[in-house]
PDB file of N, CA and C in Angstrom:
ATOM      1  N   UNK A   1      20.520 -54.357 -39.603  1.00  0.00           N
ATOM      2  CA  UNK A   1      19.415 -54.400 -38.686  1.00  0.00           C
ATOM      3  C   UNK A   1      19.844 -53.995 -37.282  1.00  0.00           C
ATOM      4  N   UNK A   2      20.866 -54.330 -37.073  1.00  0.00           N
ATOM      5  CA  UNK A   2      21.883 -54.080 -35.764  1.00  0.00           C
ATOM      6  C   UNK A   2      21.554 -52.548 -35.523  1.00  0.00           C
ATOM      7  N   UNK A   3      22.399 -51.958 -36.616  1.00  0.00           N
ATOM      8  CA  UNK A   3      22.469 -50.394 -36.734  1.00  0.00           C
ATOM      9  C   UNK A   3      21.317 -49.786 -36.544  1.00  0.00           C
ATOM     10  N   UNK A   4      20.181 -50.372 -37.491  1.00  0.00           N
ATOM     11  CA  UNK A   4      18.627 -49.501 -36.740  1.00  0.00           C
ATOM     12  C   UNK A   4      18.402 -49.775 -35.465  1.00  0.00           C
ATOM     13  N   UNK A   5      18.136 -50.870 -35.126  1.00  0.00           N
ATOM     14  CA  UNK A   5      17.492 -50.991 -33.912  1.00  0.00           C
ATOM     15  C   UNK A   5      18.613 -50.065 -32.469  1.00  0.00           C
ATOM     16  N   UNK A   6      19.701 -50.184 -32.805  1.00  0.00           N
ATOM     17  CA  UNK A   6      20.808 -49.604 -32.108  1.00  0.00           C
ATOM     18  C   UNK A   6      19.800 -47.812 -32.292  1.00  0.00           C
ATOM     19  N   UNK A   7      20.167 -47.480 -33.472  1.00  0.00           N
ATOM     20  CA  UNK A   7      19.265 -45.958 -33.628  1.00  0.00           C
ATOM     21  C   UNK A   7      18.450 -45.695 -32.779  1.00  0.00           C
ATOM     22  N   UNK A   8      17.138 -46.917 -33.181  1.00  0.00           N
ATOM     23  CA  UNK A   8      15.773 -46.491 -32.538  1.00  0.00           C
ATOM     24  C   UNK A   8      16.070 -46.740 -30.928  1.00  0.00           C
ATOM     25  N   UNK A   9      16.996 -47.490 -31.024  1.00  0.00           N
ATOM     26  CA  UNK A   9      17.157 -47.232 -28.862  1.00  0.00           C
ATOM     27  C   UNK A   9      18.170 -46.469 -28.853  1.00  0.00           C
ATOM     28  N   UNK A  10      18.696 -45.594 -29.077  1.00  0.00           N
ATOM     29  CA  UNK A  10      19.621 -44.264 -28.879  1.00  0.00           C
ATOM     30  C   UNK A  10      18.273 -43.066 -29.223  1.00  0.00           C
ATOM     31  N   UNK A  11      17.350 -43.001 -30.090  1.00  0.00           N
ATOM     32  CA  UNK A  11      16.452 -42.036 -30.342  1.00  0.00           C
ATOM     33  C   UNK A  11      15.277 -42.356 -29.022  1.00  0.00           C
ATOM     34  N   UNK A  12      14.920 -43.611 -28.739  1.00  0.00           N
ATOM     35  CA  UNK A  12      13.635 -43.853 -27.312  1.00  0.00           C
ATOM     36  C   UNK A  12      14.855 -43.144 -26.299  1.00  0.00           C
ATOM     37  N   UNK A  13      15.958 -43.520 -26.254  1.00  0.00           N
ATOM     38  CA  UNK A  13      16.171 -43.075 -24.925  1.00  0.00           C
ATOM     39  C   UNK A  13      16.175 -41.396 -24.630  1.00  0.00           C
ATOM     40  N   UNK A  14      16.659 -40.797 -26.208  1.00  0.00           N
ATOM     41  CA  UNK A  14      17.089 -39.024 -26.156  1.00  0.00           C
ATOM     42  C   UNK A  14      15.328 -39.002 -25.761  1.00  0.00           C
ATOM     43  N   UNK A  15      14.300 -39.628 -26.658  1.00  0.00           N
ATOM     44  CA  UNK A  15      13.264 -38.880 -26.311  1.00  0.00           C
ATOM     45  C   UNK A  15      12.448 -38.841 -24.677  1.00  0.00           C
ATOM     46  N   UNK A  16      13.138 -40.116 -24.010  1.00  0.00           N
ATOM     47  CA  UNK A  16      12.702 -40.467 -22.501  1.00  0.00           C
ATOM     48  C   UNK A  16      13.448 -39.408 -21.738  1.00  0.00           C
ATOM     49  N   UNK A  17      14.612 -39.045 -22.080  1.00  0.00           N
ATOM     50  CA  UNK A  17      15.191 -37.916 -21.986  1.00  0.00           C
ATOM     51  C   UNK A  17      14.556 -36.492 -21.872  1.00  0.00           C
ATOM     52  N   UNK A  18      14.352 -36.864 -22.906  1.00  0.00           N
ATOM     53  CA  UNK A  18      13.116 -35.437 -23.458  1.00  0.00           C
ATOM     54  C   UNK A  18      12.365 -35.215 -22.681  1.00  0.00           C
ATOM     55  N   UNK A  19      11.224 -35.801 -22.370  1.00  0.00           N
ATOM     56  CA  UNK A  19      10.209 -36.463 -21.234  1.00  0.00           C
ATOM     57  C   UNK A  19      10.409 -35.461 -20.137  1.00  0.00           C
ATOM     58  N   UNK A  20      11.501 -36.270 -19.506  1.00  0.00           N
ATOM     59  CA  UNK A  20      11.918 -35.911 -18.027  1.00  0.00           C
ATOM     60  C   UNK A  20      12.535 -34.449 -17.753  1.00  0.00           C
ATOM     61  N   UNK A  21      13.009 -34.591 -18.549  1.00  0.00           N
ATOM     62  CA  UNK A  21      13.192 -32.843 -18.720  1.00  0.00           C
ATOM     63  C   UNK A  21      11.989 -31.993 -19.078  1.00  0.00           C
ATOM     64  N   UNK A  22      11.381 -32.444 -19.652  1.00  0.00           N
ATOM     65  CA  UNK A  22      10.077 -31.142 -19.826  1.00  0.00           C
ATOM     66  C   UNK A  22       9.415 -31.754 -18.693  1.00  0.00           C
ATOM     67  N   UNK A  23       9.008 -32.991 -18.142  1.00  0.00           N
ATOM     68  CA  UNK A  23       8.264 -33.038 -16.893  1.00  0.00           C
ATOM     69  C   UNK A  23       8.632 -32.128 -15.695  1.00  0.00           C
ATOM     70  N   UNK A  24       9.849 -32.179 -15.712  1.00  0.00           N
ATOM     71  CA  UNK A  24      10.836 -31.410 -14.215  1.00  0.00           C
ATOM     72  C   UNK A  24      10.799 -29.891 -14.540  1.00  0.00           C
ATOM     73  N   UNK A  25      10.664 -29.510 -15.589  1.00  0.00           N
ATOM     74  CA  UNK A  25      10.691 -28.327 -15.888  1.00  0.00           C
ATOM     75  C   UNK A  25       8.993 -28.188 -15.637  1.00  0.00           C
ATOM     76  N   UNK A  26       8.329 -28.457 -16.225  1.00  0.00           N
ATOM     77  CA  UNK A  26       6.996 -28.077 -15.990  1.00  0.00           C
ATOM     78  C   UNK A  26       6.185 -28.165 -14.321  1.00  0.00           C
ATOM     79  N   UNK A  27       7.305 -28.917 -14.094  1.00  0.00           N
ATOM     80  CA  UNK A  27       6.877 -29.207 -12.202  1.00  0.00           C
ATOM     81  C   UNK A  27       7.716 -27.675 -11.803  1.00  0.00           C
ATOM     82  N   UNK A  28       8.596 -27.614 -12.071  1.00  0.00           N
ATOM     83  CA  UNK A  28       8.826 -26.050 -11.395  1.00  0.00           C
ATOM     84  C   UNK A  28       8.575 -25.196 -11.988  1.00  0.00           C
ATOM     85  N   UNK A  29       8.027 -24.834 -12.940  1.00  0.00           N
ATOM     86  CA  UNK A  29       7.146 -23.662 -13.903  1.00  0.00           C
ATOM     87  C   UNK A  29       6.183 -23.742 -13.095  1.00  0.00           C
ATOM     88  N   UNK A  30       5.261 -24.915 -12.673  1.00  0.00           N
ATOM     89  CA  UNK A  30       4.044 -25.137 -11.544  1.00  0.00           C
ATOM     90  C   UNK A  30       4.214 -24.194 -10.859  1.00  0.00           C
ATOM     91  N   UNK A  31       5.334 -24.842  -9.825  1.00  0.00           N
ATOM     92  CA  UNK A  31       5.595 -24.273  -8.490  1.00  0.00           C
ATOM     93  C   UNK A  31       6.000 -22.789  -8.219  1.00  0.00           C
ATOM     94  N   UNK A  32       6.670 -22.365  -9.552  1.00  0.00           N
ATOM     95  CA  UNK A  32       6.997 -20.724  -9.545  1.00  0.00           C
ATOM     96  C   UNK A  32       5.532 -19.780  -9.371  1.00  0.00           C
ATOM     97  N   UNK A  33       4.789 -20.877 -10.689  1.00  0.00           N
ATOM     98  CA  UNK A  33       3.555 -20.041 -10.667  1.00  0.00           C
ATOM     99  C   UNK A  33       2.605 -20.165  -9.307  1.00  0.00           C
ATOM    100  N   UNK A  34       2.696 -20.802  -8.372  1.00  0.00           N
ATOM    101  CA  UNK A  34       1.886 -21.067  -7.473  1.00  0.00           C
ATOM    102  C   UNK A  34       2.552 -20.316  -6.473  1.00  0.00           C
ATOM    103  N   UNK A  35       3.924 -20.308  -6.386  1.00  0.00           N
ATOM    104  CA  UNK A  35       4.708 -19.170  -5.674  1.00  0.00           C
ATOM    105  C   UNK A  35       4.126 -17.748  -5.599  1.00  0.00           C
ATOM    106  N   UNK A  36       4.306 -17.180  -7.082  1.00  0.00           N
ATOM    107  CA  UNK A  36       4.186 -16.108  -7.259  1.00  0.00           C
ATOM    108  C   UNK A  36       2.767 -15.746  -7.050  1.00  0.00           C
ATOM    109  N   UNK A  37       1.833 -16.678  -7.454  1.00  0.00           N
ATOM    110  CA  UNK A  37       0.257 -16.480  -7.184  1.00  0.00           C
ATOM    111  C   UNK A  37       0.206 -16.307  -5.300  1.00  0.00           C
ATOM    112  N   UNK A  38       0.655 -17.461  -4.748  1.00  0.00           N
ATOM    113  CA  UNK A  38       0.756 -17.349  -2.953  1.00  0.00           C
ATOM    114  C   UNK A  38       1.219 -15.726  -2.792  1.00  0.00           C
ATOM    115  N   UNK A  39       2.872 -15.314  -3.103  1.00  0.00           N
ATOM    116  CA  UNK A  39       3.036 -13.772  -3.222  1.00  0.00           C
ATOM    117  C   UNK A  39       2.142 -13.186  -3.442  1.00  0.00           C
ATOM    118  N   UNK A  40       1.421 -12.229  -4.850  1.00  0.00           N
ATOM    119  CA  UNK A  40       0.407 -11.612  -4.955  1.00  0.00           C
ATOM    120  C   UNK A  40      -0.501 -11.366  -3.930  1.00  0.00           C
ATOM    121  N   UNK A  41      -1.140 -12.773  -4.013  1.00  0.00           N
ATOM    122  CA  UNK A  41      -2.764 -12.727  -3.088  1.00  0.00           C
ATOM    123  C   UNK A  41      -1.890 -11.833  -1.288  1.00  0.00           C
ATOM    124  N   UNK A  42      -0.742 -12.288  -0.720  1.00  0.00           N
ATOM    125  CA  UNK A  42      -0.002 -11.873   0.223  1.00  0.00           C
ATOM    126  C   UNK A  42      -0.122 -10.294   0.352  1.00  0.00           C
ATOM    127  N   UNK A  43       0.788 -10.072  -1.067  1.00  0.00           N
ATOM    128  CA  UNK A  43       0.910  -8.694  -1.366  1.00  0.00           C
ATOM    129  C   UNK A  43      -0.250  -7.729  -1.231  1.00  0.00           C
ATOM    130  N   UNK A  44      -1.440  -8.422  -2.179  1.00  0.00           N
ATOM    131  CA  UNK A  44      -2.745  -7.420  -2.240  1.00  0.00           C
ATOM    132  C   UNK A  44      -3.214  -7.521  -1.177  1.00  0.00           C
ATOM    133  N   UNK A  45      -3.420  -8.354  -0.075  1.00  0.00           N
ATOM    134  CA  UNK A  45      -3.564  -8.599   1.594  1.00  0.00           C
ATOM    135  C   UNK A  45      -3.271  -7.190   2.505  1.00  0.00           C
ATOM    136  N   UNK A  46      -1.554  -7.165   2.406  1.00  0.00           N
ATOM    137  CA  UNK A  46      -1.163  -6.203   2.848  1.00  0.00           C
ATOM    138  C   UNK A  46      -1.195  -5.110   2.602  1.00  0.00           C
ATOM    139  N   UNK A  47      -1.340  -5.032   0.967  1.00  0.00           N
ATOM    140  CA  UNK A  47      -1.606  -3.654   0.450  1.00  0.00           C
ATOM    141  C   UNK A  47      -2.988  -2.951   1.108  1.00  0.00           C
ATOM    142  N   UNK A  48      -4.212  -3.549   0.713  1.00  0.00           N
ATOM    143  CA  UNK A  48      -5.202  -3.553   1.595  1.00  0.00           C
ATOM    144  C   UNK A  48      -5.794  -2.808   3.044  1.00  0.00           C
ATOM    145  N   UNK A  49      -4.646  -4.158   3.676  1.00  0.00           N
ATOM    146  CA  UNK A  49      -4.555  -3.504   4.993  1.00  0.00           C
ATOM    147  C   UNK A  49      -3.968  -2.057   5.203  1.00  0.00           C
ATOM    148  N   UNK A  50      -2.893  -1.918   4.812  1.00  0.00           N
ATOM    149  CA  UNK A  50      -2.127  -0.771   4.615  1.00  0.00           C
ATOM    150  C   UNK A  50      -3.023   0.267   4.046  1.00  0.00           C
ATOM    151  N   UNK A  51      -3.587   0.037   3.373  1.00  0.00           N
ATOM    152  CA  UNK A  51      -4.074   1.571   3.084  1.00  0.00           C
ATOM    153  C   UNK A  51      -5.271   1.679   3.380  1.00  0.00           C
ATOM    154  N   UNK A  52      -6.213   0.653   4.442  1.00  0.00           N
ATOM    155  CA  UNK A  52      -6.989   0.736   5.161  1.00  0.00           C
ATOM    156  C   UNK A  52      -6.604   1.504   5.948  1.00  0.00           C
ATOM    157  N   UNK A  53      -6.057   1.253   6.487  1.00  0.00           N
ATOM    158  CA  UNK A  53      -4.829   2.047   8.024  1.00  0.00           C
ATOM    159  C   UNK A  53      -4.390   3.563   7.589  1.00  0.00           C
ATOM    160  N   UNK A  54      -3.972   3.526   6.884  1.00  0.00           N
ATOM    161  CA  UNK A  54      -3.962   5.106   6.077  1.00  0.00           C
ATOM    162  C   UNK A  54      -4.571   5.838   5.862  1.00  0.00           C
ATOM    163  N   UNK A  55      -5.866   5.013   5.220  1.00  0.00           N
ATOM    164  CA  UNK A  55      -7.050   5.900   5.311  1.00  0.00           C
ATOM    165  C   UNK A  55      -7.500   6.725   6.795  1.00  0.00           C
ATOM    166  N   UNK A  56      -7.853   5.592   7.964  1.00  0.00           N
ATOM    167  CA  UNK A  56      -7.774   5.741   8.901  1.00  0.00           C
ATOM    168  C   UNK A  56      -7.406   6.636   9.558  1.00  0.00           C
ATOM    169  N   UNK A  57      -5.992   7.154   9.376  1.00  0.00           N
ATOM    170  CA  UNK A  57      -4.979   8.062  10.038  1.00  0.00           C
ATOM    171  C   UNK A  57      -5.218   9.276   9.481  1.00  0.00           C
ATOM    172  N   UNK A  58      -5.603   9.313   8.136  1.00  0.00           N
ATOM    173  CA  UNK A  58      -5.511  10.238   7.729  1.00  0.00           C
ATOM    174  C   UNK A  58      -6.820  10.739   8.124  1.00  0.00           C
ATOM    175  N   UNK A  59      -7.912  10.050   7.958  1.00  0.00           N
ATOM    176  CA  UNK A  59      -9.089  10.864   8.675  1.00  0.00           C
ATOM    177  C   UNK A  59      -9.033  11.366  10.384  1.00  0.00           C
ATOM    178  N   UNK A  60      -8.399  10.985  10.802  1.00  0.00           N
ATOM    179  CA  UNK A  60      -8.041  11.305  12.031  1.00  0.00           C
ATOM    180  C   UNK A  60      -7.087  12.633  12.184  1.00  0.00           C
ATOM    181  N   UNK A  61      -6.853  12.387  11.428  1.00  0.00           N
ATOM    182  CA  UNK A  61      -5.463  13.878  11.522  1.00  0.00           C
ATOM    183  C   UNK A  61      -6.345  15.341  10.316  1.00  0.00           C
ATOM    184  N   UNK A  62      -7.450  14.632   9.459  1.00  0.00           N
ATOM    185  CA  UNK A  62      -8.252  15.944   9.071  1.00  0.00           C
ATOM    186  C   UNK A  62      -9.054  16.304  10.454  1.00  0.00           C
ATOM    187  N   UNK A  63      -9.984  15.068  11.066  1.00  0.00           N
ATOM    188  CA  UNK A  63     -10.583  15.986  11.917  1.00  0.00           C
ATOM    189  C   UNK A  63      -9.818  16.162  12.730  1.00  0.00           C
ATOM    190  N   UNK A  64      -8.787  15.921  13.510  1.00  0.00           N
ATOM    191  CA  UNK A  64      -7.639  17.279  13.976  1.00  0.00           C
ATOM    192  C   UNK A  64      -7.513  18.407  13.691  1.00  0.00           C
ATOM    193  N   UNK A  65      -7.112  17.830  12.584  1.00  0.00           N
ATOM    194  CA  UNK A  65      -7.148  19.970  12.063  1.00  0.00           C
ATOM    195  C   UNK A  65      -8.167  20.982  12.045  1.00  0.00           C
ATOM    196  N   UNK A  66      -9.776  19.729  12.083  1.00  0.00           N
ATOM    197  CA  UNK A  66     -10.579  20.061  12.074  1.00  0.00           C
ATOM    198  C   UNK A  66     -10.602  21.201  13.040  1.00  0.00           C
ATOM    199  N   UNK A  67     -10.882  20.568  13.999  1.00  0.00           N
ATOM    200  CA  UNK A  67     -11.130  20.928  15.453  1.00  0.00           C
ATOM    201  C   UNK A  67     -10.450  21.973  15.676  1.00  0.00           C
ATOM    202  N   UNK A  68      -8.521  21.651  15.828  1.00  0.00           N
ATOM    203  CA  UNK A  68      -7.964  22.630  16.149  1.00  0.00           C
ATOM    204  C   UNK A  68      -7.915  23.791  15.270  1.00  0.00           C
ATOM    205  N   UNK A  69      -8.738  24.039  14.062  1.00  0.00           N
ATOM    206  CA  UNK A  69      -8.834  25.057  13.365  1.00  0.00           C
ATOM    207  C   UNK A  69     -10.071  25.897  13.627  1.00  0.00           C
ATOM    208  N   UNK A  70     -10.564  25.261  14.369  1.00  0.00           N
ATOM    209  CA  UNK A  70     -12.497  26.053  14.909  1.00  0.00           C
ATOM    210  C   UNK A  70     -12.152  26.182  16.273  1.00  0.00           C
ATOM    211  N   UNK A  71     -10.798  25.911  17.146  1.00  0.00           N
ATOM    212  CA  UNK A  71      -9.912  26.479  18.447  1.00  0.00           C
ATOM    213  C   UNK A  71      -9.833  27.595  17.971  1.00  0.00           C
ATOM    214  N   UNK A  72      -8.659  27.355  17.032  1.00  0.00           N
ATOM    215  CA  UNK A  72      -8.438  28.707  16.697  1.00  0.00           C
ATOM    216  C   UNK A  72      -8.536  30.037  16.478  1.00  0.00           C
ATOM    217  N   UNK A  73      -9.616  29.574  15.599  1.00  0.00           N
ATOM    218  CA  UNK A  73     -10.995  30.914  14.886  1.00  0.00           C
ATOM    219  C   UNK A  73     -11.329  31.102  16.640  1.00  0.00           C
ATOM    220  N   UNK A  74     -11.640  30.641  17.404  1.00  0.00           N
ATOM    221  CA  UNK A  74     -12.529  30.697  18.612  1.00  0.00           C
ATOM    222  C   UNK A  74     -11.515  31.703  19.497  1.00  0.00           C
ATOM    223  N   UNK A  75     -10.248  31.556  19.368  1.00  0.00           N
ATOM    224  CA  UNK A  75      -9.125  32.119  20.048  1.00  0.00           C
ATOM    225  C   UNK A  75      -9.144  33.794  19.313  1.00  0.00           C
ATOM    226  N   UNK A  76      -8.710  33.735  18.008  1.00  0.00           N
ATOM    227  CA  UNK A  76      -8.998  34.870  17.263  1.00  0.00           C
ATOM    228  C   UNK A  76      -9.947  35.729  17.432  1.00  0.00           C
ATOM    229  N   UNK A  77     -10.942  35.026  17.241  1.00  0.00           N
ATOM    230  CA  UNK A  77     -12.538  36.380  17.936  1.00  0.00           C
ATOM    231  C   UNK A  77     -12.177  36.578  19.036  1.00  0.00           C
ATOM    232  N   UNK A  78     -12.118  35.821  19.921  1.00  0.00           N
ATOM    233  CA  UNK A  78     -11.997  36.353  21.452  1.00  0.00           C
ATOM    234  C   UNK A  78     -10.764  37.373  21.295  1.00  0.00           C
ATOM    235  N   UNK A  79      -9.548  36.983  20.633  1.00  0.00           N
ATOM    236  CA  UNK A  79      -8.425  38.448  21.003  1.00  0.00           C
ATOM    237  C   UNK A  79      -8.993  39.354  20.612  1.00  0.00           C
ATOM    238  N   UNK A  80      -9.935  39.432  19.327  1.00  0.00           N
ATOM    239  CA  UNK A  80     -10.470  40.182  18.530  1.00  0.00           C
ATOM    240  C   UNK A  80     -10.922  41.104  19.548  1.00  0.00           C
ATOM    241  N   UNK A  81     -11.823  40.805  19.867  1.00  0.00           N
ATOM    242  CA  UNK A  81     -13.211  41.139  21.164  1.00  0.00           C
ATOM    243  C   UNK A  81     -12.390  41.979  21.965  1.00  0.00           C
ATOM    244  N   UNK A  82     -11.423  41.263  22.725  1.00  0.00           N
ATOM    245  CA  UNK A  82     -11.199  41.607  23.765  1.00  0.00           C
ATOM    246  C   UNK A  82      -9.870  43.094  23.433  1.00  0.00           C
ATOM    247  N   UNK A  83      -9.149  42.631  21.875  1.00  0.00           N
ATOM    248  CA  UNK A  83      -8.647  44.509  21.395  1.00  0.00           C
ATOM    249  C   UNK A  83      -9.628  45.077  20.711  1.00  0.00           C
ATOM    250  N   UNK A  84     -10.540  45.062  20.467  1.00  0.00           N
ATOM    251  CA  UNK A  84     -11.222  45.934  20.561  1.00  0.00           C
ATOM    252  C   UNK A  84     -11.998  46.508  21.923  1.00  0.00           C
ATOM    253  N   UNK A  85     -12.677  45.583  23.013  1.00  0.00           N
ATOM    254  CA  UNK A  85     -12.640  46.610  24.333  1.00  0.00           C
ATOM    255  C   UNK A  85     -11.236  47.275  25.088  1.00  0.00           C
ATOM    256  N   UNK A  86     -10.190  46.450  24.840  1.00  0.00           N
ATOM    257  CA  UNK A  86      -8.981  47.517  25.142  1.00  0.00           C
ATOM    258  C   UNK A  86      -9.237  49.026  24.340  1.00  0.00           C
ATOM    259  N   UNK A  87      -9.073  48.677  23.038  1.00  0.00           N
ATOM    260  CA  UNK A  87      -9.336  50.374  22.365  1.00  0.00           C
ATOM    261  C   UNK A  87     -10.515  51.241  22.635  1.00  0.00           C
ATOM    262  N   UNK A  88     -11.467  50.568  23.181  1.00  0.00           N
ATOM    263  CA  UNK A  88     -12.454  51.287  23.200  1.00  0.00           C
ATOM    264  C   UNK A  88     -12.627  51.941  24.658  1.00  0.00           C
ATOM    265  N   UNK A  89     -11.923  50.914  25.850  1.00  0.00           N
ATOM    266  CA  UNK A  89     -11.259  51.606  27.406  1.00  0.00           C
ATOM    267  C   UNK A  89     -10.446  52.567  26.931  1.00  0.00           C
ATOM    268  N   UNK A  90      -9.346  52.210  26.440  1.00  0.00           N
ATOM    269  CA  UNK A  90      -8.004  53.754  26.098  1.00  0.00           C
ATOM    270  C   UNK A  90      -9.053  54.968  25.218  1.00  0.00           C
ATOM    271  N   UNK A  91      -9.954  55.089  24.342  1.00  0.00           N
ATOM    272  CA  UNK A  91     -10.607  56.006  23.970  1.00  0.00           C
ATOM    273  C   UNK A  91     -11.005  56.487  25.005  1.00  0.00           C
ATOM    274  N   UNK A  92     -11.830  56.165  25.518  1.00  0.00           N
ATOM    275  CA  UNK A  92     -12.944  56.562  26.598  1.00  0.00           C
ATOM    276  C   UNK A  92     -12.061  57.355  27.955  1.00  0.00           C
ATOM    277  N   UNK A  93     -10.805  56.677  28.109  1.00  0.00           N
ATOM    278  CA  UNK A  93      -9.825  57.008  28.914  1.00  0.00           C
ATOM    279  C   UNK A  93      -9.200  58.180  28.682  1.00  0.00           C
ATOM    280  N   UNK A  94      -8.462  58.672  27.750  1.00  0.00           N
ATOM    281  CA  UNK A  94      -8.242  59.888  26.687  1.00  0.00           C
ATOM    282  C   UNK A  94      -9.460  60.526  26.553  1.00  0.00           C
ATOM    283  N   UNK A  95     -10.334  60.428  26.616  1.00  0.00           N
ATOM    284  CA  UNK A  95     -11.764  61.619  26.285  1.00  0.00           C
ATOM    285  C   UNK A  95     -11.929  61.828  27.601  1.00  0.00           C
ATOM    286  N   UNK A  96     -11.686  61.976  28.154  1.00  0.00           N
ATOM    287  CA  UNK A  96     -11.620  62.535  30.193  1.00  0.00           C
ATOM    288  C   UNK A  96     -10.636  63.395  30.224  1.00  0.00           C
TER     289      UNK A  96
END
């Protein structure tokens, strides 16, 4: 009788054992997951922002190009314009 009861309190204690170890473990399985969830929501935050801001820039730098590409064209006709009245002074100049 010695010997069982000796058992069954060597087996309560492995299983109180047991217990505490899966409790402590499941308290930081918690906390990882609440970690990593806090991370995420962080992450997609910044991601967010970030490519709010990107967007941003980048529309800013099309209508840049915008603009300075209808300079341009605007620069072009005018040289345009203005070699063609050069050629058309040097003709007129030569026909005298």
């Amino acid at each position: 009788m010695k010997e069982h009861s000796a058992t069954v309190a060597t087996s309560n204690k492995v299983v109180a054992d047991s217990v505490e170890v899966c409790k402590f473990t499941t308290e930081k399985v918690d906390k990882l997951i609440e970690e990593s969830t806090t991370f995420m929501e962080n992450f997609q935050t910044t991601f967010n922002s970030n490519t709010t801001s990107a967007n941003e820039a980048l529309k800013s730098l099309v209508f840049l190009f915008k603009t300075e590409k209808t300079k341009l064209q605007e620069i072009r006709t005018g040289l345009k314009s203005d070699h063609e009245s050069f050629q058309a002074n040097i003709s007129s100049c030569e026909a005298v």
